[in-house]
C-alpha atoms as a PDB file:
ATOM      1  CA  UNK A   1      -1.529  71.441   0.075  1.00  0.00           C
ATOM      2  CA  UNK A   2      -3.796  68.203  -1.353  1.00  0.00           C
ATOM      3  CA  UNK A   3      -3.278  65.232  -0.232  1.00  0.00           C
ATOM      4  CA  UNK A   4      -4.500  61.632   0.276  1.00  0.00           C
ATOM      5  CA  UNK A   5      -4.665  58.407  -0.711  1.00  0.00           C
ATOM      6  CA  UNK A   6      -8.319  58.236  -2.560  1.00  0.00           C
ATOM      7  CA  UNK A   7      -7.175  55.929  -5.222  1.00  0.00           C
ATOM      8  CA  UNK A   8      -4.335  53.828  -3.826  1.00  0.00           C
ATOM      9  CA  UNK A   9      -6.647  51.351  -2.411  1.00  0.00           C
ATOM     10  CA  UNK A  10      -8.567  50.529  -5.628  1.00  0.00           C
ATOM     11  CA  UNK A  11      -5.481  49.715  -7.207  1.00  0.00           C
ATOM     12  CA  UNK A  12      -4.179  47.853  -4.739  1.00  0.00           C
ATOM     13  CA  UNK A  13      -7.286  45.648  -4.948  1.00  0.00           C
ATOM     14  CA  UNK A  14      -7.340  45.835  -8.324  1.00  0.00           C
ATOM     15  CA  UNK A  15      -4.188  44.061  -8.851  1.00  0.00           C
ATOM     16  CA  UNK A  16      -4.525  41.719  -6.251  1.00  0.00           C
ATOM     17  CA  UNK A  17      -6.472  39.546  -8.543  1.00  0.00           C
ATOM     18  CA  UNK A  18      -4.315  40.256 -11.645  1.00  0.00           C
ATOM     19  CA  UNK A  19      -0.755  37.770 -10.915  1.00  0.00           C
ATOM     20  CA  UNK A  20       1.679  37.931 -13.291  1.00  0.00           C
ATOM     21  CA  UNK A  21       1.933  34.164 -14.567  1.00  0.00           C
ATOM     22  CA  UNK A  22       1.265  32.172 -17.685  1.00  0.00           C
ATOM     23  CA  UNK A  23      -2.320  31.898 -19.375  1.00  0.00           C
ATOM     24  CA  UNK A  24      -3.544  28.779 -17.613  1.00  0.00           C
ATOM     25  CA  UNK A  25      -5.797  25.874 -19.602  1.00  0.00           C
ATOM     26  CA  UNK A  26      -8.594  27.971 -20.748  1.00  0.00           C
ATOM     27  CA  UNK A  27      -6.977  29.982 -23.005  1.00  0.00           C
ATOM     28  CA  UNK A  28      -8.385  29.801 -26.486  1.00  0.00           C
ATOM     29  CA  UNK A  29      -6.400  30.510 -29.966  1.00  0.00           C
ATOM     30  CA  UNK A  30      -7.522  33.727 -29.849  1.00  0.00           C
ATOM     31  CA  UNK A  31      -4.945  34.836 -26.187  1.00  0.00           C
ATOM     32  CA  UNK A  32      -8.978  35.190 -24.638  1.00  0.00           C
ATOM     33  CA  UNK A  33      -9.358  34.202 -21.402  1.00  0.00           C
ATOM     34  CA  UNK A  34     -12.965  32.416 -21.961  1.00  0.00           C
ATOM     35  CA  UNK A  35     -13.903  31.371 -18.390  1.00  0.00           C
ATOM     36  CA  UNK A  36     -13.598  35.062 -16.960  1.00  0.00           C
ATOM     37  CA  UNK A  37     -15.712  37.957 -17.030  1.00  0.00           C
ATOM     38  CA  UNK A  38     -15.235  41.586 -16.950  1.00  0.00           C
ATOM     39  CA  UNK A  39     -17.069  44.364 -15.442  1.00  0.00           C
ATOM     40  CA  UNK A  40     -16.763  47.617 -14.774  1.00  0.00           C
ATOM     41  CA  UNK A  41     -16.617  48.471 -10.829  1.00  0.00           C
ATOM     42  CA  UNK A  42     -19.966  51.038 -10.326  1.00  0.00           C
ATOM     43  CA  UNK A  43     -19.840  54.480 -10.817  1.00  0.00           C
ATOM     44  CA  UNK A  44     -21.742  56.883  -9.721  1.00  0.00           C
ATOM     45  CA  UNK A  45     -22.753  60.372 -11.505  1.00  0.00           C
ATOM     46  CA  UNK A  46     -20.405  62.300  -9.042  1.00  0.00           C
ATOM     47  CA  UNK A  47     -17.152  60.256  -9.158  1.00  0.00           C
ATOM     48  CA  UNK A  48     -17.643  60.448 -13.254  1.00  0.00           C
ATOM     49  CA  UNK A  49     -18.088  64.503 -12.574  1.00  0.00           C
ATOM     50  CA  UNK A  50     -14.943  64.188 -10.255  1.00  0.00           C
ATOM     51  CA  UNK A  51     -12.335  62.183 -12.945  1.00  0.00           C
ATOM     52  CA  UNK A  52     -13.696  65.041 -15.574  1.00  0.00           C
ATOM     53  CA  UNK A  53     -12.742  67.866 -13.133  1.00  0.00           C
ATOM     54  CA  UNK A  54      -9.684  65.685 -12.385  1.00  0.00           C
ATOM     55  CA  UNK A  55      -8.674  65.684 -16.014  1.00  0.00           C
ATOM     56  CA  UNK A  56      -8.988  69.461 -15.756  1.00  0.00           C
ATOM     57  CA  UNK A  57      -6.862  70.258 -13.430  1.00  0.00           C
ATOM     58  CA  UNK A  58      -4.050  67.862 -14.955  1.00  0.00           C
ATOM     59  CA  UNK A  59      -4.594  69.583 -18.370  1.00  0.00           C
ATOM     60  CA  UNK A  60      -3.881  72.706 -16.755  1.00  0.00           C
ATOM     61  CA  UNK A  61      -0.839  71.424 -15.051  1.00  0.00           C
ATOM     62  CA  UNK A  62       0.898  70.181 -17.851  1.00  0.00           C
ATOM     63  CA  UNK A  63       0.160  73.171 -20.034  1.00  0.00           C
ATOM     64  CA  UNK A  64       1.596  75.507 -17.145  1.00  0.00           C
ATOM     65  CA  UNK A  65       4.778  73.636 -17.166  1.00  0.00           C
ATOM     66  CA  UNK A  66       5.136  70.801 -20.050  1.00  0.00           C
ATOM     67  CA  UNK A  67       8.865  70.828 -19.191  1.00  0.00           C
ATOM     68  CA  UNK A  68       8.724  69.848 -15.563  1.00  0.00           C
ATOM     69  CA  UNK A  69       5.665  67.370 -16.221  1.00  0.00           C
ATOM     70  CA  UNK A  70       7.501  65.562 -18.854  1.00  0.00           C
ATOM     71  CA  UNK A  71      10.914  65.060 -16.370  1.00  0.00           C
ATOM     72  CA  UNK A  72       8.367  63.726 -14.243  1.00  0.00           C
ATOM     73  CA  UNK A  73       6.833  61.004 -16.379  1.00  0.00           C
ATOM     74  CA  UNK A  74      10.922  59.830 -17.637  1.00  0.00           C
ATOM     75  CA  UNK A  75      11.611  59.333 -13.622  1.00  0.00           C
ATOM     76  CA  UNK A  76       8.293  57.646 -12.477  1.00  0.00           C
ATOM     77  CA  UNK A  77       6.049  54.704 -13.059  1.00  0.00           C
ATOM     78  CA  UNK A  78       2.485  54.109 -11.973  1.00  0.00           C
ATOM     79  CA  UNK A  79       3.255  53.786  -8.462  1.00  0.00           C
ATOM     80  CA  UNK A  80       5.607  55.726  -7.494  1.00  0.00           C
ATOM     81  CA  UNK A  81       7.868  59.124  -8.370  1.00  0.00           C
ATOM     82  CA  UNK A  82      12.031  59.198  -8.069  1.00  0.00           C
ATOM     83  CA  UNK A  83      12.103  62.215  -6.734  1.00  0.00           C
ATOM     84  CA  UNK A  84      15.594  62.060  -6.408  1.00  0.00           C
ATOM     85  CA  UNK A  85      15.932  62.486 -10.013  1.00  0.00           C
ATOM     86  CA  UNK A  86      14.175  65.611 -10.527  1.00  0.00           C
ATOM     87  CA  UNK A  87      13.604  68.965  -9.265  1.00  0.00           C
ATOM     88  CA  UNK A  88      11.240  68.748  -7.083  1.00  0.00           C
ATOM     89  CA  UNK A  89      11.228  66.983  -3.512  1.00  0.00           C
ATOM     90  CA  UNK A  90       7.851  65.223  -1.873  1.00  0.00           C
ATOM     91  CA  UNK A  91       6.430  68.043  -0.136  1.00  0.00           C
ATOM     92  CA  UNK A  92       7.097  70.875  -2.559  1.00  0.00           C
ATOM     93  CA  UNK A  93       5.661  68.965  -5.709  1.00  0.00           C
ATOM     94  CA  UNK A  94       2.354  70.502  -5.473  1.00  0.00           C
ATOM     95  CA  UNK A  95       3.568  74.043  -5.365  1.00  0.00           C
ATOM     96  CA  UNK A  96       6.080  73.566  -7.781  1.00  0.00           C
ATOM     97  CA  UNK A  97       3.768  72.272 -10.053  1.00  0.00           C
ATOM     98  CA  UNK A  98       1.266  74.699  -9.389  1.00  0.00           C
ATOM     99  CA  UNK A  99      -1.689  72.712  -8.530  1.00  0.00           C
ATOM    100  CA  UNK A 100      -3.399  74.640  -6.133  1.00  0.00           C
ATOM    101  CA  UNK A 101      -3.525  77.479  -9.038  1.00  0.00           C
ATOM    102  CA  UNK A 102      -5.211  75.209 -11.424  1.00  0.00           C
ATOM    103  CA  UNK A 103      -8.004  73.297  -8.481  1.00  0.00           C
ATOM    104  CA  UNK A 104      -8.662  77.194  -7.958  1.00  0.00           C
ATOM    105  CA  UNK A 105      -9.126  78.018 -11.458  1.00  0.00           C
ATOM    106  CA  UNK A 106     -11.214  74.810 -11.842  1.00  0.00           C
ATOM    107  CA  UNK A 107     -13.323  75.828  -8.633  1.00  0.00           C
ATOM    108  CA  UNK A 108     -14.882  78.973  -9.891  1.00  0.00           C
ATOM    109  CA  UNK A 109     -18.844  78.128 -10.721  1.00  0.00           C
ATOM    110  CA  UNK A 110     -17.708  74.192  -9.854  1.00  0.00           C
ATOM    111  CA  UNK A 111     -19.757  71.638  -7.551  1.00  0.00           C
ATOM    112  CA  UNK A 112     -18.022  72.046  -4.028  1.00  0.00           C
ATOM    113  CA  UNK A 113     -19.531  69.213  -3.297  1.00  0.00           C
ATOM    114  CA  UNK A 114     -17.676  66.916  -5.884  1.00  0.00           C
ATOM    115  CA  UNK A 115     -15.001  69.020  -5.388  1.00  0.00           C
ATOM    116  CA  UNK A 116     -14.100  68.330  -1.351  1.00  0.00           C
ATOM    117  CA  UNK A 117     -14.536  64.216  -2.418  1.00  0.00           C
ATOM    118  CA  UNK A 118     -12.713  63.854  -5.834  1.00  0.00           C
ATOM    119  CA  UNK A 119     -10.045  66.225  -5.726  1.00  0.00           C
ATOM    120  CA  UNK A 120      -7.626  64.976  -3.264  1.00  0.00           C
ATOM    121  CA  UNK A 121      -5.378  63.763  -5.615  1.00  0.00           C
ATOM    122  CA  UNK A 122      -2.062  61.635  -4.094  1.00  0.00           C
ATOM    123  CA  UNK A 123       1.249  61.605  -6.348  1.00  0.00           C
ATOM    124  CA  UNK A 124       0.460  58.443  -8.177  1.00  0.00           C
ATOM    125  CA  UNK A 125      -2.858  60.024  -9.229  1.00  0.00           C
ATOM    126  CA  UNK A 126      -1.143  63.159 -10.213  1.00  0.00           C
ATOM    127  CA  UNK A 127       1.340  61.127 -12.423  1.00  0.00           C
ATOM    128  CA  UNK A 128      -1.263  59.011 -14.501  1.00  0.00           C
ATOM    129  CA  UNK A 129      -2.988  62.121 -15.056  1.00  0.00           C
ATOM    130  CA  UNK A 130      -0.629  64.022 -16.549  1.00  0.00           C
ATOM    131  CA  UNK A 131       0.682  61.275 -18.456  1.00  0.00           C
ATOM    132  CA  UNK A 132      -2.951  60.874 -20.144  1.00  0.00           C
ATOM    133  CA  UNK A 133      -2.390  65.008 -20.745  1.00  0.00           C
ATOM    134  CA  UNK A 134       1.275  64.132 -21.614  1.00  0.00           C
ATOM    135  CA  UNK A 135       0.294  61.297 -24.045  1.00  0.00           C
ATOM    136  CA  UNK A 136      -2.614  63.266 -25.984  1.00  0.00           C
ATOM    137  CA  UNK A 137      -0.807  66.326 -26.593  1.00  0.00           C
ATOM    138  CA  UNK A 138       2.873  65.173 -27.533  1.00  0.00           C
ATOM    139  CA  UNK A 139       1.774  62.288 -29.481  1.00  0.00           C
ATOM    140  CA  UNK A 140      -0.987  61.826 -32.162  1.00  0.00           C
ATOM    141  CA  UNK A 141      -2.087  58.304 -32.073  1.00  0.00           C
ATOM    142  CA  UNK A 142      -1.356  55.504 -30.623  1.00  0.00           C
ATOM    143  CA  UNK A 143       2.135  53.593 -31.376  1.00  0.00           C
ATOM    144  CA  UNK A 144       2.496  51.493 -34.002  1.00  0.00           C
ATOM    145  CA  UNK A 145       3.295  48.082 -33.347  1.00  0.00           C
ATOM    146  CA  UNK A 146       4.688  46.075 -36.013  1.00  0.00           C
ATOM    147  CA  UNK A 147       6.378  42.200 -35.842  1.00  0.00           C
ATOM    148  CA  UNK A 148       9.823  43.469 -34.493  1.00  0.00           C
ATOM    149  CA  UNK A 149       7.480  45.324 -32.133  1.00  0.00           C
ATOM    150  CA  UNK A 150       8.052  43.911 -28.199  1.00  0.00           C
ATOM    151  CA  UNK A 151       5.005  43.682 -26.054  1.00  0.00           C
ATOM    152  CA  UNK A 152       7.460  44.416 -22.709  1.00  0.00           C
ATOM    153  CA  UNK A 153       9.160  47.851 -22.800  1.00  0.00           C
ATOM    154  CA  UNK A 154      11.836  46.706 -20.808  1.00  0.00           C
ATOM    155  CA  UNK A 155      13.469  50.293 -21.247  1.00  0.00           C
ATOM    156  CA  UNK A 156      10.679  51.529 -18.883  1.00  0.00           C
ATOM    157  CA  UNK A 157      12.870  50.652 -16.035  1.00  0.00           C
ATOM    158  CA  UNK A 158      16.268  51.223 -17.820  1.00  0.00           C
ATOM    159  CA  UNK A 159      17.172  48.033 -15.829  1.00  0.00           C
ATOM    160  CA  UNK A 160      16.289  49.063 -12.160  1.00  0.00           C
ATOM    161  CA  UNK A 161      14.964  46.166 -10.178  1.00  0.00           C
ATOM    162  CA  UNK A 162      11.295  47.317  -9.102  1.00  0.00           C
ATOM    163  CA  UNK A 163       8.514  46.115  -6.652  1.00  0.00           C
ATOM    164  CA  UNK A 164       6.823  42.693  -8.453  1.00  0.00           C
ATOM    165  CA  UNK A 165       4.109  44.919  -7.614  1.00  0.00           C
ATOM    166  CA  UNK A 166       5.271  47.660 -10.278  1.00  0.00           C
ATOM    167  CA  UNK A 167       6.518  45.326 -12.705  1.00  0.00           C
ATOM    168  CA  UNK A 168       2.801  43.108 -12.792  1.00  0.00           C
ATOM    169  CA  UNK A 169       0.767  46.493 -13.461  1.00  0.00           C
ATOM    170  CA  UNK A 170       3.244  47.129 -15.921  1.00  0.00           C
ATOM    171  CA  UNK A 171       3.606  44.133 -18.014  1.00  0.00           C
ATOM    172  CA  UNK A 172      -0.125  44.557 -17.791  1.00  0.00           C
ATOM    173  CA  UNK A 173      -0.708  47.883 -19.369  1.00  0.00           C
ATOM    174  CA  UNK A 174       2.304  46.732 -21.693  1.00  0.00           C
ATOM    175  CA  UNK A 175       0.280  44.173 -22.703  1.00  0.00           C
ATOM    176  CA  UNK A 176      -3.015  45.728 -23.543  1.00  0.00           C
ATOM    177  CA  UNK A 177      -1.637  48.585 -25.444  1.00  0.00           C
ATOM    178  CA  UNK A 178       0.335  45.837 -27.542  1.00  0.00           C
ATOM    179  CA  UNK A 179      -2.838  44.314 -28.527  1.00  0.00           C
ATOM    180  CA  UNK A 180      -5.419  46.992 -28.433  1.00  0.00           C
ATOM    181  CA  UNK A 181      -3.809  49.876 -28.953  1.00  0.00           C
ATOM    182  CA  UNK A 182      -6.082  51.393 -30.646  1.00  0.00           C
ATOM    183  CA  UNK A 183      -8.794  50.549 -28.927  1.00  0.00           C
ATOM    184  CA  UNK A 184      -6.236  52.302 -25.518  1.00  0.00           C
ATOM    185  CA  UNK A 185      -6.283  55.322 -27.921  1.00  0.00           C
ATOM    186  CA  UNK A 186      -9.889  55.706 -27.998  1.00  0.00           C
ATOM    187  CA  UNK A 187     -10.515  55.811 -23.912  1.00  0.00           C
ATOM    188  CA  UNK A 188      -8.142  58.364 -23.482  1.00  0.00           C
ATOM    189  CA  UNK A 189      -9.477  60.503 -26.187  1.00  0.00           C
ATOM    190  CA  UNK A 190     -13.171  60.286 -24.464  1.00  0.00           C
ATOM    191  CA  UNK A 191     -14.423  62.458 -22.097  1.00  0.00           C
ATOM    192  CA  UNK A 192     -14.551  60.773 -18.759  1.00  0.00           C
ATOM    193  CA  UNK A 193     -18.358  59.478 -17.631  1.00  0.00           C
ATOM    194  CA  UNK A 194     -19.254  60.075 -21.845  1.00  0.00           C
ATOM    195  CA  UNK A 195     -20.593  57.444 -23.373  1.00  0.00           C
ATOM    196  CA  UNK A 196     -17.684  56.982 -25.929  1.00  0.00           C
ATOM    197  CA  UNK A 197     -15.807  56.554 -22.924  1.00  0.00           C
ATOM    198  CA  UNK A 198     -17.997  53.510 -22.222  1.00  0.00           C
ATOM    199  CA  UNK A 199     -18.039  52.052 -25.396  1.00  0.00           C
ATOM    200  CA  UNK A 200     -14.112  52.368 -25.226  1.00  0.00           C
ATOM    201  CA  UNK A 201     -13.388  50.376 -22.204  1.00  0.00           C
ATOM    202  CA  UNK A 202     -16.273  47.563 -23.269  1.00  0.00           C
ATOM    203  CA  UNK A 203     -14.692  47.321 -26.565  1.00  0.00           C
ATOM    204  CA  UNK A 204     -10.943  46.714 -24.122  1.00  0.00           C
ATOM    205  CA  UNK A 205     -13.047  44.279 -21.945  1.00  0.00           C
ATOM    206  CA  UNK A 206     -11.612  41.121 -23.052  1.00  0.00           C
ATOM    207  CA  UNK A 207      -7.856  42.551 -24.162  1.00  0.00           C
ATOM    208  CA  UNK A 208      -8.098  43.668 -20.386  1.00  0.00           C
ATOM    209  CA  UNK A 209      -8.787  40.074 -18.885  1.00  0.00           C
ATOM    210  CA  UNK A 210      -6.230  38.086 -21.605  1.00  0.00           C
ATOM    211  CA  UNK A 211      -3.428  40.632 -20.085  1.00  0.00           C
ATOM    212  CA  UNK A 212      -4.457  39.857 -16.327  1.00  0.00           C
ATOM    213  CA  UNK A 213      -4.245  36.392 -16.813  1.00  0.00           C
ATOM    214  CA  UNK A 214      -6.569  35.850 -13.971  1.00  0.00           C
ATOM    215  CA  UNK A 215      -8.523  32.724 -12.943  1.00  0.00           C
ATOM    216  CA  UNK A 216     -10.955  34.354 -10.906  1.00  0.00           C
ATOM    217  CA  UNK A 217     -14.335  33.754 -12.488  1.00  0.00           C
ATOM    218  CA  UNK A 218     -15.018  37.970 -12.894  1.00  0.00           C
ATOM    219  CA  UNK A 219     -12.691  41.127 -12.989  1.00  0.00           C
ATOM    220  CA  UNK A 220     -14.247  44.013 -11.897  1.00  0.00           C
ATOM    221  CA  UNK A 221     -12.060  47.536 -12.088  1.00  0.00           C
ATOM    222  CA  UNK A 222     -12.403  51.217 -11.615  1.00  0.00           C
ATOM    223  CA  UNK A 223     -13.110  52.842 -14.636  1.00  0.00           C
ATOM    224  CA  UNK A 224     -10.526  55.501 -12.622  1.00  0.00           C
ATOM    225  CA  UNK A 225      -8.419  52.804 -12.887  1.00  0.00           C
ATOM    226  CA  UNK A 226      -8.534  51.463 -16.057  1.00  0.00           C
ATOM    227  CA  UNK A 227      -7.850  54.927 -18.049  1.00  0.00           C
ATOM    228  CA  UNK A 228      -4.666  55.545 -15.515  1.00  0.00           C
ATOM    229  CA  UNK A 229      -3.550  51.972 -17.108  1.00  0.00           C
ATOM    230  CA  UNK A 230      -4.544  53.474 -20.622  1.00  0.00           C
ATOM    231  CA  UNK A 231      -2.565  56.597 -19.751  1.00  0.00           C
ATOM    232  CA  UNK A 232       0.719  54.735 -18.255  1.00  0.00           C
ATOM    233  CA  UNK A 233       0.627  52.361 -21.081  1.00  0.00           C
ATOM    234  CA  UNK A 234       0.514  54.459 -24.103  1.00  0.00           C
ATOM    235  CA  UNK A 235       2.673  57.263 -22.756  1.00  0.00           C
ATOM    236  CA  UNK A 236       5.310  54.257 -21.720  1.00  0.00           C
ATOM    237  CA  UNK A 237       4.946  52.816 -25.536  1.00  0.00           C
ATOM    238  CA  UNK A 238       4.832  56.027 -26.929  1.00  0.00           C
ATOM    239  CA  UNK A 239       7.808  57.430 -25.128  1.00  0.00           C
ATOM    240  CA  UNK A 240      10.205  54.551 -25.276  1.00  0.00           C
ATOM    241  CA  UNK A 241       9.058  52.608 -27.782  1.00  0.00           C
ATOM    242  CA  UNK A 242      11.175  54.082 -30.512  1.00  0.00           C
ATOM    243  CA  UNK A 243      13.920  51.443 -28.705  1.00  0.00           C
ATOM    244  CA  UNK A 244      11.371  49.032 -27.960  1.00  0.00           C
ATOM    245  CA  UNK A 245      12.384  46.406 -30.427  1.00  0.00           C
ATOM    246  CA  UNK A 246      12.455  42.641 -30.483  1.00  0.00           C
ATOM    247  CA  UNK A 247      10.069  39.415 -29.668  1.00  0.00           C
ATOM    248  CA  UNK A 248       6.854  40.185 -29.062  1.00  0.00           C
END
């Protein structure tokens, strides 16, 4: 079974420099932070080759059981899976899920290379996957957001206290698909390491630094990371935003 922590430390880091507090003096009209900069972390050929195959194999998990993926997604966030509200238990996920058939499947005529490095997928991984596969298939644009919309989907946690650590990353994503969401839309509907893929997450640059509300002079992020934020976020609206009603 596949296992490992290949992206857990990138988001840790990620959101180390994103805290969750009020937009400090050089905020402009506009809810722009003007004295940071983005950029995206480097990537190189391979890791773009890897998230593609990576998308793969959660396409083909969802379509072999859309059921099971979606319980998943309602009993999860981007962290972290209850697994004591669904069917499946820690160490049979994989199997139940049927990963190992799809990496095979994927592996036929692939790059064993890219392969060995990029797809040791952990849970979290696995979740914001399937929630970009989840997302795309169940829903066909991004959700509208209107002036009763809120920008918080407090229904995310159904009133569970979580980690601050869950809750930042999620008033984050919460955030950027309330202002951009159709801008979210269009990363998700690129192929990873494509060039509308690129132009997507420039074109999110600055949403991306209002929502961190960071005072460090650049943000730099995965591009892994920022399209399992895109995923989490629009699924999350999508999902329960039919409830998600109030101030924005």
């Amino acid at each position: 079974m596949i296992r490992s922590t290949c992206l857990a430390a990138a988001a840790t880091l990620a959101l180390s420099s994103v805290p969750a507090q009020a937009q400090d003096a050089r905020e402009n009209n506009n809810g722009l932070q003007t004295g940071t900069r983005f950029e995206r972390e480097p990537e190189t050929p391979d890791a773009a080759k890897g998230r593609w195959m990576q998308k793969r194999v959660a396409n083909c998990v969802f379509n072999r059981d859309k059921d099971a993926v979606r319980e998943i997604l309602a009993n999860s966030d981007f962290y972290s899976i209850q697994f004591d509200s669904i069917d499946s238990d820690p160490e049979t996920l994989f199997d139940d899920l049927n990963v190992e058939h799809c990496i095979g499947r994927l592996m036929r005529g692939a790059d064993n290379r890219v392969y060995h490095t990029y797809m040791q997928i952990q849970y979290s991984t696995l979740r914001n996957l399937l929630a970009e596969e989840a997302y795309l298939q169940d829903f066909d644009g991004p959700p509208a957001v209107g002036a009763d919309t809120a920008q918080h989907i407090a229904e995310r946690f159904d009133g569970r206290a979580v980690h601050p650590q869950i809750s930042t990353m999620a008033s984050m994503v919460d955030c950027m698909t309330y202002r951009a969401g159709a801008q979210t839309h269009a990363l998700l509907r690129a192929r990873p390491g494509s060039d509308d893929e690129e132009e997507a997450i420039n074109a999110l640059g600055p949403v991306i630094v209002s929502c961190a509300n960071t005072n460090e002079d650049q943000l730099q992020i995965p591009t892994s990371l920022i399209r399992q934020m895109a995923a989490d976020g629009l699924w999350s609206r999508s999902y329960y935003g039919s409830t998600a009603a109030g101030e924005g």
